[in-house]
Protein backbone atom coordinates (compact mmCIF):
# COMPACT_ATOMS: atom_id res chain seq x y z
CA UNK A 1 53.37 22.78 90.52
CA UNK A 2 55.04 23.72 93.50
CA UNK A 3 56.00 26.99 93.97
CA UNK A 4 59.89 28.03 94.10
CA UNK A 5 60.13 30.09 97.20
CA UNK A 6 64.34 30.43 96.41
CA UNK A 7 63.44 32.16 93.14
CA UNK A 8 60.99 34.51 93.61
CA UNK A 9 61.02 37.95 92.04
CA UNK A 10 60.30 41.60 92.32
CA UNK A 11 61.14 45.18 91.67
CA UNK A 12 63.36 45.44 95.21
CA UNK A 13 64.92 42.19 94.95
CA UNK A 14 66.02 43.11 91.15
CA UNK A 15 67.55 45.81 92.44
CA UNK A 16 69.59 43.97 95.05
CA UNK A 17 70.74 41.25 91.98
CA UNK A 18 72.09 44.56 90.14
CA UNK A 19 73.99 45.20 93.23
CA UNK A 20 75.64 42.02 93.65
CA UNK A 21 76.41 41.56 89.95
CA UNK A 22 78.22 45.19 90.03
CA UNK A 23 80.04 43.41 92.89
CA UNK A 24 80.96 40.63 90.66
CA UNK A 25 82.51 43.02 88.25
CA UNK A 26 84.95 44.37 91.10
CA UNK A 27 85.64 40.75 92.38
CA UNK A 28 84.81 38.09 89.99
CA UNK A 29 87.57 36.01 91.93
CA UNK A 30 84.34 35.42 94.33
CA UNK A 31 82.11 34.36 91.54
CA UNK A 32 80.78 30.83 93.24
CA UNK A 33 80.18 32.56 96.37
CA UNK A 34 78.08 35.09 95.57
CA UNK A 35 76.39 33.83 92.99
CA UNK A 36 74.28 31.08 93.51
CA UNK A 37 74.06 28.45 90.60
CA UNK A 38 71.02 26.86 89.55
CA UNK A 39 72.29 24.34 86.87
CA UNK A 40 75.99 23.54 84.74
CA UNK A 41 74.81 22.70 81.19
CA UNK A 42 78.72 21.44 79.86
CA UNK A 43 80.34 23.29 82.44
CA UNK A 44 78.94 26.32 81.79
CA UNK A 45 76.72 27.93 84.35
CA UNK A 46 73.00 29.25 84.71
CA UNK A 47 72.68 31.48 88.00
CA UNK A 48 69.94 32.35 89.86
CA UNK A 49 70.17 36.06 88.94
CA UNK A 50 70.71 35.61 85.09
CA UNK A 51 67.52 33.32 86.10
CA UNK A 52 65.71 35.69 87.64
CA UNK A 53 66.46 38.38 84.68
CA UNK A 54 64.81 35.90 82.80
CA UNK A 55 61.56 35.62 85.06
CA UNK A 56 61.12 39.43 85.11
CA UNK A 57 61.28 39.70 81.46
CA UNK A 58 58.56 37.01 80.75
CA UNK A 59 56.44 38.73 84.14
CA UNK A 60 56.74 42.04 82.02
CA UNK A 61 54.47 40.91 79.33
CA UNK A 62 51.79 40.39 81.79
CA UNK A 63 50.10 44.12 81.74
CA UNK A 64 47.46 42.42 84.96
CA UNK A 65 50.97 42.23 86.96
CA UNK A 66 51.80 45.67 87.11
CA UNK A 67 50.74 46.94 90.17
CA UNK A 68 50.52 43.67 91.84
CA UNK A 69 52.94 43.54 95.57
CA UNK A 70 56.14 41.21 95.57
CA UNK A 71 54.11 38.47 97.98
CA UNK A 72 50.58 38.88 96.24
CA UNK A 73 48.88 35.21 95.02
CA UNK A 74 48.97 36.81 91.74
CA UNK A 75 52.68 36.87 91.34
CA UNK A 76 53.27 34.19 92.86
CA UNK A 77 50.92 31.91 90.44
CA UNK A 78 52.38 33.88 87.56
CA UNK A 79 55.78 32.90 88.26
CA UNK A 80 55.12 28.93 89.48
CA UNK A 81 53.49 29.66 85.88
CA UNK A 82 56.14 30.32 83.72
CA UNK A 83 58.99 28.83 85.75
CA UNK A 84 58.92 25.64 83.81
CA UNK A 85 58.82 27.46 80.61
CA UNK A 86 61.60 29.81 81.11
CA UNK A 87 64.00 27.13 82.28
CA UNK A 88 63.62 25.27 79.87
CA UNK A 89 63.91 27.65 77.29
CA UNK A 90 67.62 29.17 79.24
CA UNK A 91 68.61 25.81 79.47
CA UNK A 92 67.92 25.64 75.23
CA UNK A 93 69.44 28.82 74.46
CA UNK A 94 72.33 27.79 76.22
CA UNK A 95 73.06 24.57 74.42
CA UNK A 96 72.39 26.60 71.46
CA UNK A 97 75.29 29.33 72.34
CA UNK A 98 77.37 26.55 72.96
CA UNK A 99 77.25 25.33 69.44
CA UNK A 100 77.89 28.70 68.08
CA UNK A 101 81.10 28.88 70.18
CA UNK A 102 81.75 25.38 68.48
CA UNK A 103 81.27 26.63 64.96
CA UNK A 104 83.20 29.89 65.83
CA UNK A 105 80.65 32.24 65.52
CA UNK A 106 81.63 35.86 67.95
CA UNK A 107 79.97 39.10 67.92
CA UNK A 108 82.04 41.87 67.33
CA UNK A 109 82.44 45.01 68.93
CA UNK A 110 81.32 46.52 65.42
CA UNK A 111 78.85 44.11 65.07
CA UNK A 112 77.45 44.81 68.40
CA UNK A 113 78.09 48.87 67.73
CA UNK A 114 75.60 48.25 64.68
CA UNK A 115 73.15 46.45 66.92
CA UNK A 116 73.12 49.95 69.16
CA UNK A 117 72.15 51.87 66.34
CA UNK A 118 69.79 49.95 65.42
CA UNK A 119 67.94 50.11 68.68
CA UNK A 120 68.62 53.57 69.05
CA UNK A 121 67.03 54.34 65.41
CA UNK A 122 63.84 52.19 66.10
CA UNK A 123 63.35 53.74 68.99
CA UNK A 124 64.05 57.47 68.45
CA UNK A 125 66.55 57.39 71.16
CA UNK A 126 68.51 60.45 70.05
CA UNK A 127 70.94 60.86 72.86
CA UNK A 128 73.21 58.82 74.82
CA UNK A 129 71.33 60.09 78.07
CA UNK A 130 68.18 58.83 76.48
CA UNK A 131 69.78 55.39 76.19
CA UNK A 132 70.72 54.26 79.41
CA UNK A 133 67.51 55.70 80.69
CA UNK A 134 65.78 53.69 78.68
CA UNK A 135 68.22 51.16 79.96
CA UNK A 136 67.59 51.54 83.31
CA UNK A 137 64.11 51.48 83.49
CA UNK A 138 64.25 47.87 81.57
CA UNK A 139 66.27 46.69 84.25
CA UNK A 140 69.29 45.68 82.64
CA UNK A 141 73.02 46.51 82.56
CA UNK A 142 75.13 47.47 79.19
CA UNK A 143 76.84 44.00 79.90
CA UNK A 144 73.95 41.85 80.24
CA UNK A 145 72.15 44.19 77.15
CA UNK A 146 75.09 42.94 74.85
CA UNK A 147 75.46 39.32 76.34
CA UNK A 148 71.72 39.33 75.69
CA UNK A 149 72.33 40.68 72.24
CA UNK A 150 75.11 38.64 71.62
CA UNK A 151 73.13 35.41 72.67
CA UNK A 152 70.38 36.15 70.02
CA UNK A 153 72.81 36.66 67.16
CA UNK A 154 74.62 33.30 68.09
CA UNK A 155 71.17 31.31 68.67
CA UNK A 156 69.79 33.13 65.03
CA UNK A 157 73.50 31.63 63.22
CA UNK A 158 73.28 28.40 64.75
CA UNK A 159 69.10 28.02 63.31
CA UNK A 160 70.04 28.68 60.16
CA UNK A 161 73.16 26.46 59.75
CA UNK A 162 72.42 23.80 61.48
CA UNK A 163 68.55 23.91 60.69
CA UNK A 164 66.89 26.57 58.24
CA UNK A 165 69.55 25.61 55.59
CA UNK A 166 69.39 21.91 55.85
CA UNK A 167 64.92 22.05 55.07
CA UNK A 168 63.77 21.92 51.46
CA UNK A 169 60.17 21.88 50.65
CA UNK A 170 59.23 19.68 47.83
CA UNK A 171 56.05 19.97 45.31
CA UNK A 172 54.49 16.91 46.82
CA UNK A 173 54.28 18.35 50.34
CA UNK A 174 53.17 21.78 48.91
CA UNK A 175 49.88 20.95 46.90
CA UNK A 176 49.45 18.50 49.74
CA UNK A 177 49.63 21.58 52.33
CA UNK A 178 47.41 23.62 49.85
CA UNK A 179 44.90 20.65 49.15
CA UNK A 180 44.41 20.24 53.45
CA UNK A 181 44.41 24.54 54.16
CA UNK A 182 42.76 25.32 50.69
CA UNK A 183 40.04 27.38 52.85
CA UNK A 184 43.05 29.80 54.68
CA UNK A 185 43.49 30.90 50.62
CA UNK A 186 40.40 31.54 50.07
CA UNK A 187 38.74 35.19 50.30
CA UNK A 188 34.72 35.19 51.24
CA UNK A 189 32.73 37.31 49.40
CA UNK A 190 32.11 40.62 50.74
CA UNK A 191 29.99 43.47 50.36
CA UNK A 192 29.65 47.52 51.43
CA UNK A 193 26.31 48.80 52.07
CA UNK A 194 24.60 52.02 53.43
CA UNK A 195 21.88 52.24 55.85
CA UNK A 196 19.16 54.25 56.90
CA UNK A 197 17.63 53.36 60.24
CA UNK A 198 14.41 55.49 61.46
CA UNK A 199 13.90 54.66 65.31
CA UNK A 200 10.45 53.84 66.97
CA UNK A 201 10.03 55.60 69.78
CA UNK A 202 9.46 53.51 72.73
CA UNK A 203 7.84 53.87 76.48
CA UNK A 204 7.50 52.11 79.78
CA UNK A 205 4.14 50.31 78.10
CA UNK A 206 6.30 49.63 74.97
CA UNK A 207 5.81 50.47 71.58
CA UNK A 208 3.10 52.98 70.55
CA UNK A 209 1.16 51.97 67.50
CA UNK A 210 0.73 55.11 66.14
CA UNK A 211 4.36 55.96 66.75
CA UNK A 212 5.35 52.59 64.68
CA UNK A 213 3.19 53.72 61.74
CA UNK A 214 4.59 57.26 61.34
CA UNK A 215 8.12 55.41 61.61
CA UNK A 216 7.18 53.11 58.81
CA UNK A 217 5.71 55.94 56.49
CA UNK A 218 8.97 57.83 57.25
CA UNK A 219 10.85 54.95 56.24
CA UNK A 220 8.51 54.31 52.93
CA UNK A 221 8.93 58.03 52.57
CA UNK A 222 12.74 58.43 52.33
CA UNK A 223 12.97 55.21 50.37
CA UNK A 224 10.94 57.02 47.41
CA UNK A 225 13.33 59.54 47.79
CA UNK A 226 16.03 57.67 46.98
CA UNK A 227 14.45 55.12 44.06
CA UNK A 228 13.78 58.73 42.57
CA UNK A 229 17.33 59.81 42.68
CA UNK A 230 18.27 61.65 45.85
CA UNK A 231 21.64 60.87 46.96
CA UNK A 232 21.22 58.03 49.56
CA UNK A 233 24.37 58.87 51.71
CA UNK A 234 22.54 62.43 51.94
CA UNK A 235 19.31 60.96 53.06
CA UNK A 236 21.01 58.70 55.61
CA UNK A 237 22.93 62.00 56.93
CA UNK A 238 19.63 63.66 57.17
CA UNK A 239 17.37 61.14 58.41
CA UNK A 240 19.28 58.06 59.57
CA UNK A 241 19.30 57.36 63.52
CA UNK A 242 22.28 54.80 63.29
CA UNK A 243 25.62 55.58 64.37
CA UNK A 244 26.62 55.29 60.57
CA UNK A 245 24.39 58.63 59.41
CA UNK A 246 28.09 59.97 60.43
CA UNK A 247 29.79 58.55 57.04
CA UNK A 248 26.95 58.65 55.24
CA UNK A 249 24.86 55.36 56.23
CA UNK A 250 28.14 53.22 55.02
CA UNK A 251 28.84 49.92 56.53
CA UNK A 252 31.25 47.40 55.96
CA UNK A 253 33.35 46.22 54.02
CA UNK A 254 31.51 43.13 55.85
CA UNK A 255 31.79 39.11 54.83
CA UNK A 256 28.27 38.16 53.62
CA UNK A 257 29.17 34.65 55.98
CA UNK A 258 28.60 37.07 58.64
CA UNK A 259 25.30 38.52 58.26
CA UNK A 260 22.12 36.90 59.40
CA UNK A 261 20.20 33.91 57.02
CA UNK A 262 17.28 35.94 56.17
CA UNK A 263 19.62 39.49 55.46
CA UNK A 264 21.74 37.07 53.39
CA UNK A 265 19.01 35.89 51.21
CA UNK A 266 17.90 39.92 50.48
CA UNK A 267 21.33 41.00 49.60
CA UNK A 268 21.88 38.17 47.57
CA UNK A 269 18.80 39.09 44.67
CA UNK A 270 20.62 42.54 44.98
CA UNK A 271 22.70 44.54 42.49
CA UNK A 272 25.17 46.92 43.38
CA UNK A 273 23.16 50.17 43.29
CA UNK A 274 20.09 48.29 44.58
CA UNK A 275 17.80 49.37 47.02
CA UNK A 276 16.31 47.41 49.54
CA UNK A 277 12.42 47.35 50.47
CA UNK A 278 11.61 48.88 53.75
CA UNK A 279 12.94 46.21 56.89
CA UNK A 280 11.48 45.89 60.19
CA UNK A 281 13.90 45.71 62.90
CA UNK A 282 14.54 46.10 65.97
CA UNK A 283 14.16 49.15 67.43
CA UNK A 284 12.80 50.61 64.28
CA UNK A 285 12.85 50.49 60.35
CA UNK A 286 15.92 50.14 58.35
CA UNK A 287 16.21 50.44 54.41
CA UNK A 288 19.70 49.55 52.89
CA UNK A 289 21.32 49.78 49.68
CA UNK A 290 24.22 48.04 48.12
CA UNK A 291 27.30 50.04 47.21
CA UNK A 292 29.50 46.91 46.38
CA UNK A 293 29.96 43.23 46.46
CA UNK A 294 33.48 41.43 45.58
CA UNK A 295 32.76 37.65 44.84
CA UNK A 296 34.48 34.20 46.93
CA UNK A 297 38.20 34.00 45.33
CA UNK A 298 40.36 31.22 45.97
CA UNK A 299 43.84 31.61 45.09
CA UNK A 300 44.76 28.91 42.62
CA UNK A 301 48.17 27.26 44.07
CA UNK A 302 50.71 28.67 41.57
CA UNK A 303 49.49 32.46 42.39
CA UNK A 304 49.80 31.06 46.63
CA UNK A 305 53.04 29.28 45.71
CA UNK A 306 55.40 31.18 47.46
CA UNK A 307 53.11 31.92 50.66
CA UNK A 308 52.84 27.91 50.71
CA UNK A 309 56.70 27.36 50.52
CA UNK A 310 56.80 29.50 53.37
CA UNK A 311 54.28 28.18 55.35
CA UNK A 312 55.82 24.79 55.08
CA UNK A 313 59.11 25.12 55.59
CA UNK A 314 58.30 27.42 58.71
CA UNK A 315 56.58 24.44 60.03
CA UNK A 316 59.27 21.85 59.04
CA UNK A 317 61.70 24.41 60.88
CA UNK A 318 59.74 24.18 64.13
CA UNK A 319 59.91 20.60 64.12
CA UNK A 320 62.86 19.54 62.97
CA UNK A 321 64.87 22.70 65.31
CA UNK A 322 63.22 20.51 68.61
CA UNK A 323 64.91 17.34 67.24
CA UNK A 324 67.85 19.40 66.60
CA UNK A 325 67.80 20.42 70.71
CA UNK A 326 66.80 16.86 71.01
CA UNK A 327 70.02 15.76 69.90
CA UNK A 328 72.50 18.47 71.74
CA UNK A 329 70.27 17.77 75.21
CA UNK A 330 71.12 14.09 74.86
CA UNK A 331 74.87 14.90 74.25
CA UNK A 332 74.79 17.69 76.87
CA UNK A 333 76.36 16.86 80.14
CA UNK A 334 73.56 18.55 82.17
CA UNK A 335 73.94 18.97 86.26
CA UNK A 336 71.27 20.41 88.68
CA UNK A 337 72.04 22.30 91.67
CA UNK A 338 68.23 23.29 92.63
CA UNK A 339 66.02 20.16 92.34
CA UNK A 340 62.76 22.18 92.49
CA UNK A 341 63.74 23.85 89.46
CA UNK A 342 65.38 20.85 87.83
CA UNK A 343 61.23 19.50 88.26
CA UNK A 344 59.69 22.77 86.60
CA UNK A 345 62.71 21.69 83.55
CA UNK A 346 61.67 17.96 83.29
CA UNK A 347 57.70 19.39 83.49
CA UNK A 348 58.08 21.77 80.38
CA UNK A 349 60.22 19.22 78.39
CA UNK A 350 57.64 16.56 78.89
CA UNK A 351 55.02 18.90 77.87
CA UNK A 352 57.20 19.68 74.75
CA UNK A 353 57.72 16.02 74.20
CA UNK A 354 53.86 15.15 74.28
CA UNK A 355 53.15 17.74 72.26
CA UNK A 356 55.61 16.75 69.20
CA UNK A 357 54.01 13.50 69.26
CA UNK A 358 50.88 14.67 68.86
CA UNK A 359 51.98 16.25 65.94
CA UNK A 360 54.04 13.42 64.73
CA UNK A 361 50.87 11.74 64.98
């Protein structure tokens, strides 16, 4: 996609947005002049720095971006990246607010107060000095935290009455959710096991065969040990070379799926308290022993009921809150004022489109 060249962002230029939106405060009279708009959505406005607030905030969850300059290839790709994205998704919350101001839905100063405290708590912030620290160095204003804030509650309202409350899951589409994902409620079989793995010395000509055979009878050795009764997490802290002499030669919990064919078919003529027969290996000699094994459980669908509701209705939500944007888009009175951004908009939204046909299908 082309790359904006009007919308570009870094830590400087931020700082120059804060600026003119302070300015704005003192003279909103010269609103349209200083602030450039990027597209009316029903008469109501998104500009490029509310735009741009948006671009840094995505950018931020890129930890590769941090040290990156304002004109690197890096930022620059990540932005022509996520431009389409963001728009659209402004352009969607906006519609969204809009609705709530329909249905009458306002965040009060309480409510907002509450909000505060929350944030605070969460956070440990303990002091008001604290906060608008931590304020600062997220780049935002108290106005824009609690238009931010206040755009969240109103987007949450409008989900669940217009969406969340209207979706009911019925028994049909349950068991037929469970019948098609019966493997995500299933548990595989796993097991706990302790080790003890004597090393073979090795060389620049290899392995010595002598070395190898005093390994082995080592091995043999402190396997009699333990079919005789010694404490096999002792002998692996005494003897063991592995990592896992540390807690006593234990391993795992691991899934049995995971563990080689031939390891599999040992384990599986084992008892828990078994020992194994002296292994080659690589690198060395390794004798094991079980300490547990908890057996494949599916969960029938009454005891995954609940988790199932859930899961469907989440997925009905999805699908049936993109119709519901569908619907206000198409009733929206939308008008561009950037076309290279009105292109990244139509780019995401097509991607959206394709993909809820897909899923459709």
């Amino acid at each position: 996609m082309k790359r904006l060249p009007s919308l570009l962002v870094a830590s400087a230029f931020r700082r120059t947005i804060v600026v003119v939106l302070c300015v704005l405060a003192i003279a909103p009279i010269r609103a349209e002049i200083l602030e450039q708009v990027l597209v009316k959505v029903n008469g109501d406005i998104i500009t490029k720095s509310d735009f741009e607030l948006r671009q840094v905030q995505e950018l931020r969850q890129r930890p590769n971006l941090a040290n990156v300059s304002p004109n690197s290839p890096e930022l620059q790709k990540a932005i022509a990246e996520v431009t389409p994205d963001v728009i659209l998704a402004a352009v969607d919350e906006l519609l969204l607010v809009q609705r709530g101001h329909e249905l009458g839905y306002t965040m009060t100063d309480d409510a907002f107060k509450n909000v505060l405290d929350s944030i605070r708590k969460e956070n440990k912030i303990e002091t008001e000095e604290q906060f608008q620290q931590a304020l600062k160095e997220s780049g935002m204003t108290m106005p824009e935290l609690r238009q931010q804030i206040e755009r969240n509650m109103l987007v949450q309202r409008v989900q669940q009455s217009d969406v969340m409350e209207k979706i009911s899951v019925t028994e049909e589409e349950s068991r037929t959710f469970y019948d098609a994902h019966k493997s995500e409620f299933t548990t595989p079989a796993e097991i706990t096991l302790r080790e003890i793995f004597i090393e073979v010395p090795q060389d620049s000509r290899g392995i010595n065969v002598a070395a190898d055979d005093a390994a082995r009878e080592k091995a043999e050795s402190i396997r009699n040990r333990a079919m005789a009764g010694e404490p096999f997490a002792r002998l692996a802290a005494e003897a063991s070379a592995a990592p896992s002499k540390a807690n006593g030669g234990l391993v795992g919990p691991i899934k049995e799926e995971e563990l080689a064919s031939s390891l599999q078919q040992i384990i599986a003529k084992m008892k828990p308290g078994d020992v194994s027969q002296v292994m080659r290996v690589p690198r060395g000699y390794q004798v094991l022993r079980l300490e547990t094994r908890s057996e494949t459980k599916v969960r029938t669908f009454d005891e995954a009921r609940d988790d199932i509701s859930r899961r469907v209705a989440n997925t009905k939500v999805q699908s049936e809150m993109l119709k519901f944007l569908d619907r206000l888009r198409g009733e929206a009175t939308i008008v561009w004022r950037n076309p290279e951004l009105e292109k990244a908009y139509n780019l995401a939204l097509q991607k959206r489109q394709k993909g809820q046909g897909q899923q459709g299908a």
